[in-house]
N, C-alpha and C. Protein backbone atom coordinates (compact mmCIF):
# COMPACT_ATOMS: atom_id res chain seq x y z
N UNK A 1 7.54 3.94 6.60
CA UNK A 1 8.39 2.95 6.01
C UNK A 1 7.83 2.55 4.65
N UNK A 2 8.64 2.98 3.55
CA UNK A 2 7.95 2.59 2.27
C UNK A 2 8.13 1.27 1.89
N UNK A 3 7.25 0.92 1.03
CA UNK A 3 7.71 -0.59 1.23
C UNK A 3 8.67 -1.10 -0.21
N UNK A 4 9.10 -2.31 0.16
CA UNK A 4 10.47 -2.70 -0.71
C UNK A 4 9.92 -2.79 -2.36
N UNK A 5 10.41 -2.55 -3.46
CA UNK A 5 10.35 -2.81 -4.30
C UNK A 5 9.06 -3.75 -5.05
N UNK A 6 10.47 -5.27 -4.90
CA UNK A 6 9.74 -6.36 -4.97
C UNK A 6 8.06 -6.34 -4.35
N UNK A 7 8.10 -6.14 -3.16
CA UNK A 7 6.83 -5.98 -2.49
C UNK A 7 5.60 -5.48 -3.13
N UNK A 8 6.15 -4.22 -3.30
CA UNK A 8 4.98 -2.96 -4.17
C UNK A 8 4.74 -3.37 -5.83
N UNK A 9 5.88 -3.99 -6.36
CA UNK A 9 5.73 -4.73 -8.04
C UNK A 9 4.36 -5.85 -7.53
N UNK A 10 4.32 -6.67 -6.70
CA UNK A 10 3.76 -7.52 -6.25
C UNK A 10 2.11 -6.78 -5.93
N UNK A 11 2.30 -6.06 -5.21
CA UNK A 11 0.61 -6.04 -5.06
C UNK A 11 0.36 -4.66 -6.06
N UNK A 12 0.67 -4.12 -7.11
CA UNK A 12 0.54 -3.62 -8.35
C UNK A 12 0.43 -4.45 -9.31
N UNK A 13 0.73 -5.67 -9.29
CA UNK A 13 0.37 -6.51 -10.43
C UNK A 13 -1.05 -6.96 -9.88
N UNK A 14 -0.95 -7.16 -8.57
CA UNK A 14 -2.46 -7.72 -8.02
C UNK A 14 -3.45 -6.75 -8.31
N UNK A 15 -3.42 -5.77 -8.27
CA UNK A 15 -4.65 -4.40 -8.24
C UNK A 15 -4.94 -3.59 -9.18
N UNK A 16 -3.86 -3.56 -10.37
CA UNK A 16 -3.55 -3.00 -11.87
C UNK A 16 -5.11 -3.18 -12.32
N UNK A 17 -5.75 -2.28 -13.22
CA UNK A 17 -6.63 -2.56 -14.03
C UNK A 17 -6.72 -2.31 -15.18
N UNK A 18 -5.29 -2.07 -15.75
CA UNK A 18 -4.91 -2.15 -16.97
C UNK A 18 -3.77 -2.63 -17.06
N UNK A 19 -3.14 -2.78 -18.66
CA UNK A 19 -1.86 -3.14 -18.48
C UNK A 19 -0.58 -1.57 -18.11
N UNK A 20 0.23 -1.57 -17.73
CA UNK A 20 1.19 0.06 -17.49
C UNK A 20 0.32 0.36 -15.84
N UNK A 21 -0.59 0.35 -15.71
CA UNK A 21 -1.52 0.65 -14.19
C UNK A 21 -0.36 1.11 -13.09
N UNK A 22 -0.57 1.91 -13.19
CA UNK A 22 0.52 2.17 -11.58
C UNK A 22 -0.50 3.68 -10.55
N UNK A 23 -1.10 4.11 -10.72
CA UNK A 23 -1.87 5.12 -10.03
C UNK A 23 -3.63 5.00 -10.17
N UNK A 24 -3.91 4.15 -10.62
CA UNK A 24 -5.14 3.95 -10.27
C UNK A 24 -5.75 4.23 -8.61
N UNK A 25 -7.17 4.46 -8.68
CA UNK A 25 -7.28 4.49 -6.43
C UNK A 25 -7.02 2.98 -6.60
N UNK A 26 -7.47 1.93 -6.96
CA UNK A 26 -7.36 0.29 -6.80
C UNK A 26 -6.32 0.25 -6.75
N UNK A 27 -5.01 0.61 -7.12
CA UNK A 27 -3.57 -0.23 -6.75
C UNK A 27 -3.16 1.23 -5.90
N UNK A 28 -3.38 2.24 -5.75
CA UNK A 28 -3.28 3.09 -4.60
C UNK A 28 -3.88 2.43 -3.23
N UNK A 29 -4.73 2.55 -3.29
CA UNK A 29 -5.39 1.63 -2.42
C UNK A 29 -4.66 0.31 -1.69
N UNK A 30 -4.03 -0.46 -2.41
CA UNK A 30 -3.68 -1.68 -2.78
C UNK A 30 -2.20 -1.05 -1.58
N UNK A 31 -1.52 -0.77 -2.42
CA UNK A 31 -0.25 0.11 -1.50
C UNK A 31 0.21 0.26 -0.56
N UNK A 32 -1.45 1.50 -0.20
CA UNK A 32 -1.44 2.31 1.27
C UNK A 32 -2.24 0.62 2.21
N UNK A 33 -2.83 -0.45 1.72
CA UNK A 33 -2.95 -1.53 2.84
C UNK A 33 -1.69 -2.31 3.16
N UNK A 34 -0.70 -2.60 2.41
CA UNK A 34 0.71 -3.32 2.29
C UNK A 34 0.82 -2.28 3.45
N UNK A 35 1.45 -1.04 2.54
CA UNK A 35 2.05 0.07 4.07
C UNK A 35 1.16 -0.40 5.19
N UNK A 36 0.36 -0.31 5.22
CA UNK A 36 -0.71 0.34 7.15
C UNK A 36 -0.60 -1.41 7.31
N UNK A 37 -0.61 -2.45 6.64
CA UNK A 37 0.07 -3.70 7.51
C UNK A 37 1.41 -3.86 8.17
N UNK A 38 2.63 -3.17 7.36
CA UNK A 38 3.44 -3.25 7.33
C UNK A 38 3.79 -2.27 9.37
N UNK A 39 3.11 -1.13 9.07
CA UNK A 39 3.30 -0.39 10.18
C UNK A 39 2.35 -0.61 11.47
N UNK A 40 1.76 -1.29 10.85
CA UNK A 40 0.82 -2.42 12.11
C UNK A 40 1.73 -3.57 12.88
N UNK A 41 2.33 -4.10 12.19
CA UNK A 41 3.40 -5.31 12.79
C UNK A 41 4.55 -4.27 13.21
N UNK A 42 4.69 -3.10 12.95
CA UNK A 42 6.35 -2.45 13.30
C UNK A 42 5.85 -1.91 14.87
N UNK A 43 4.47 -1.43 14.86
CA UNK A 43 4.09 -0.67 15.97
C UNK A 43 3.49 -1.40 17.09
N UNK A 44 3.37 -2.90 16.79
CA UNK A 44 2.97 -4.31 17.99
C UNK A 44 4.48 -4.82 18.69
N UNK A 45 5.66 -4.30 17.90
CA UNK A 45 6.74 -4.43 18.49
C UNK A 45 7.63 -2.79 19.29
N UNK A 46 7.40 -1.84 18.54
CA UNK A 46 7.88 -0.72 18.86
C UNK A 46 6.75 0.04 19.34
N UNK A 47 6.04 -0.35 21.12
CA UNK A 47 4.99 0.63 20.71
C UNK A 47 4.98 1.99 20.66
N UNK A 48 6.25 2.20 21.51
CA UNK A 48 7.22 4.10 22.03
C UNK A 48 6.99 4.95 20.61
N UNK A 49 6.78 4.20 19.50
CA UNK A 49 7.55 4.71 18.36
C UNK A 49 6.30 5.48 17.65
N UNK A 50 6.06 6.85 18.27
CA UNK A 50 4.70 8.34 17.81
C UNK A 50 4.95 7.93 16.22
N UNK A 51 5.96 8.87 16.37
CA UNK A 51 6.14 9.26 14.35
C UNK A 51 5.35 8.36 13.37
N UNK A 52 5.81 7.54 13.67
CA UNK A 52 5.14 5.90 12.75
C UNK A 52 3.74 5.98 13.07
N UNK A 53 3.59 5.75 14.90
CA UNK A 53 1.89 6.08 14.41
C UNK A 53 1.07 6.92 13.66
N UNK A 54 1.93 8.35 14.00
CA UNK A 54 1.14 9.32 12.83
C UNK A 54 0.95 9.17 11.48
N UNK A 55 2.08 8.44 10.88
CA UNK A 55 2.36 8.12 9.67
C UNK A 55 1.22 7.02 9.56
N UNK A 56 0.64 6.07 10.25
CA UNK A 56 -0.21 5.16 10.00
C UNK A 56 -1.29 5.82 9.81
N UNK A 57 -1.60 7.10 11.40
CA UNK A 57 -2.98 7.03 10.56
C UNK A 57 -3.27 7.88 9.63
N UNK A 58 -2.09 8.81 9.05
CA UNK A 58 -2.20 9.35 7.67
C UNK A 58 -2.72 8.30 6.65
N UNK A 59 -1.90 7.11 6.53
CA UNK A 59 -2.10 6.42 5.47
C UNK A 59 -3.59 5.98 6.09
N UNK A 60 -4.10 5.76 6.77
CA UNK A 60 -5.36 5.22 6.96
C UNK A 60 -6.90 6.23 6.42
N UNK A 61 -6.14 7.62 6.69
CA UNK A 61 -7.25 8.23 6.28
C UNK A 61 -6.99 8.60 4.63
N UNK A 62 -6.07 8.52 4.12
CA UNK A 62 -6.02 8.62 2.66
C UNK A 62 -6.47 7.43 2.63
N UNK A 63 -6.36 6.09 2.55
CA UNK A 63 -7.06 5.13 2.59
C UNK A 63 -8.46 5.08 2.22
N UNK A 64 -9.00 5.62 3.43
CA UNK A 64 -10.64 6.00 3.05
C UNK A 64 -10.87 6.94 2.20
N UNK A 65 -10.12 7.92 2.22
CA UNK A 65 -10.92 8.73 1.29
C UNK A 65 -10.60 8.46 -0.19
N UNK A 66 -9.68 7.32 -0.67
CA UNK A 66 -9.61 6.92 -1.58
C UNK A 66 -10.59 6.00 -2.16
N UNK A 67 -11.11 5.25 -0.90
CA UNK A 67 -11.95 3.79 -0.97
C UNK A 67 -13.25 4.97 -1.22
N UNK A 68 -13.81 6.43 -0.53
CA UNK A 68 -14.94 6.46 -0.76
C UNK A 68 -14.72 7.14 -2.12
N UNK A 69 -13.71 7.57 -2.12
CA UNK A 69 -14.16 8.22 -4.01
C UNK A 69 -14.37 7.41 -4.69
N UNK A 70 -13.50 6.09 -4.68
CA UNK A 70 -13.88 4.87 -5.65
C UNK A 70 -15.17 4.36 -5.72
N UNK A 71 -16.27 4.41 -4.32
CA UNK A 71 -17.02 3.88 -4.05
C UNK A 71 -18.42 4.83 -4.37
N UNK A 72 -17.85 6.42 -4.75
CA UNK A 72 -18.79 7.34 -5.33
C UNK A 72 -18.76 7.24 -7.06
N UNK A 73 -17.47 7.00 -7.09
CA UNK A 73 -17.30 7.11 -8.88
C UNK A 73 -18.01 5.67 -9.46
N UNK A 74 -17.19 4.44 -8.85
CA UNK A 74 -17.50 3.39 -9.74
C UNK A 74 -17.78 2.17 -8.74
N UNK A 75 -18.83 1.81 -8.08
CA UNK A 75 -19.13 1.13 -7.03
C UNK A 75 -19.07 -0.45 -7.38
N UNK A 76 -19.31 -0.68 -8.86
CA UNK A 76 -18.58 -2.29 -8.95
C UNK A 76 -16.98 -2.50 -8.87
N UNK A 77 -16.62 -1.33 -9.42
CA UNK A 77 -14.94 -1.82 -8.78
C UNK A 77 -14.49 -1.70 -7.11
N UNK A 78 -15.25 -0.26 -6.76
CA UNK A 78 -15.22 -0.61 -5.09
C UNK A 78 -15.30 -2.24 -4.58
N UNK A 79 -16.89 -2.44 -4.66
CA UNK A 79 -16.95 -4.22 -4.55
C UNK A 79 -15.80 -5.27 -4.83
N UNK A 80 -15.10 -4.86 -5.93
CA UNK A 80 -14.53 -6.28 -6.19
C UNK A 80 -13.12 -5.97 -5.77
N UNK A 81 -12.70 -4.57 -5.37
CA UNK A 81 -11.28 -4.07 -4.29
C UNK A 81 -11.86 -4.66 -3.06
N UNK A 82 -12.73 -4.60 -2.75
CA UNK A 82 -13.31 -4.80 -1.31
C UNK A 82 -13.10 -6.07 -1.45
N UNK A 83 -13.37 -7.21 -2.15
CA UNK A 83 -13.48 -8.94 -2.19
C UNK A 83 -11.62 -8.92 -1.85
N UNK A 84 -11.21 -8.75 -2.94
CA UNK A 84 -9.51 -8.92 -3.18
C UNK A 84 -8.65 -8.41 -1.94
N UNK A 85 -8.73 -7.11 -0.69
CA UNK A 85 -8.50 -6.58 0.34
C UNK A 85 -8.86 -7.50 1.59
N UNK A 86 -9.81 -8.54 1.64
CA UNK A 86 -10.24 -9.03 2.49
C UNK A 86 -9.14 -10.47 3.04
N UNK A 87 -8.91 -10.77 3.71
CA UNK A 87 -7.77 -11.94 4.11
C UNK A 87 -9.61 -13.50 3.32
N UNK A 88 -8.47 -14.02 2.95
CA UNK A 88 -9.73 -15.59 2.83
C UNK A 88 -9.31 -16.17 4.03
């Protein structure tokens, strides 16, 4: 389930690290957690529903392997994706 528009403008303005930013791993990143929340609440109500799970844990392992390239290339921005990803 991709997510709505509005939604994805929203946490791309949050994760951007420039101005134009749309493919960075930080707002990739940013994205694929909206999605894998999004299909976390769909799959606590639908649990019958495979497809979706697979689809979650696709996005979960691109996930990581996005978070560790970030975290091999440039480990102060890892850190401060890691602060901003965290619920307060």
């Amino acid at each position: 389930m991709p997510l709505e528009k509005a939604a994805k403008d929203k946490v791309i303005k949050k994760f951007k690290t420039h101005e134009g930013d749309t493919g960075s791993p930080e707002v990739q990143v940013g994205i694929l957690s909206a999605e894998i929340d999004q299909l976390t609440n769909h799959l606590k109500t639908h649990k019958k529903d495979f497809s979706s799970r697979r689809g979650l844990l696709r996005k979960v392992g691109l996930r990581r392997r996005l978070l560790r390239y970030l975290e091999k290339e440039n480990p102060e921005a890892a850190e401060e994706l890691s602060k901003k990803l965290k619920p307060n």
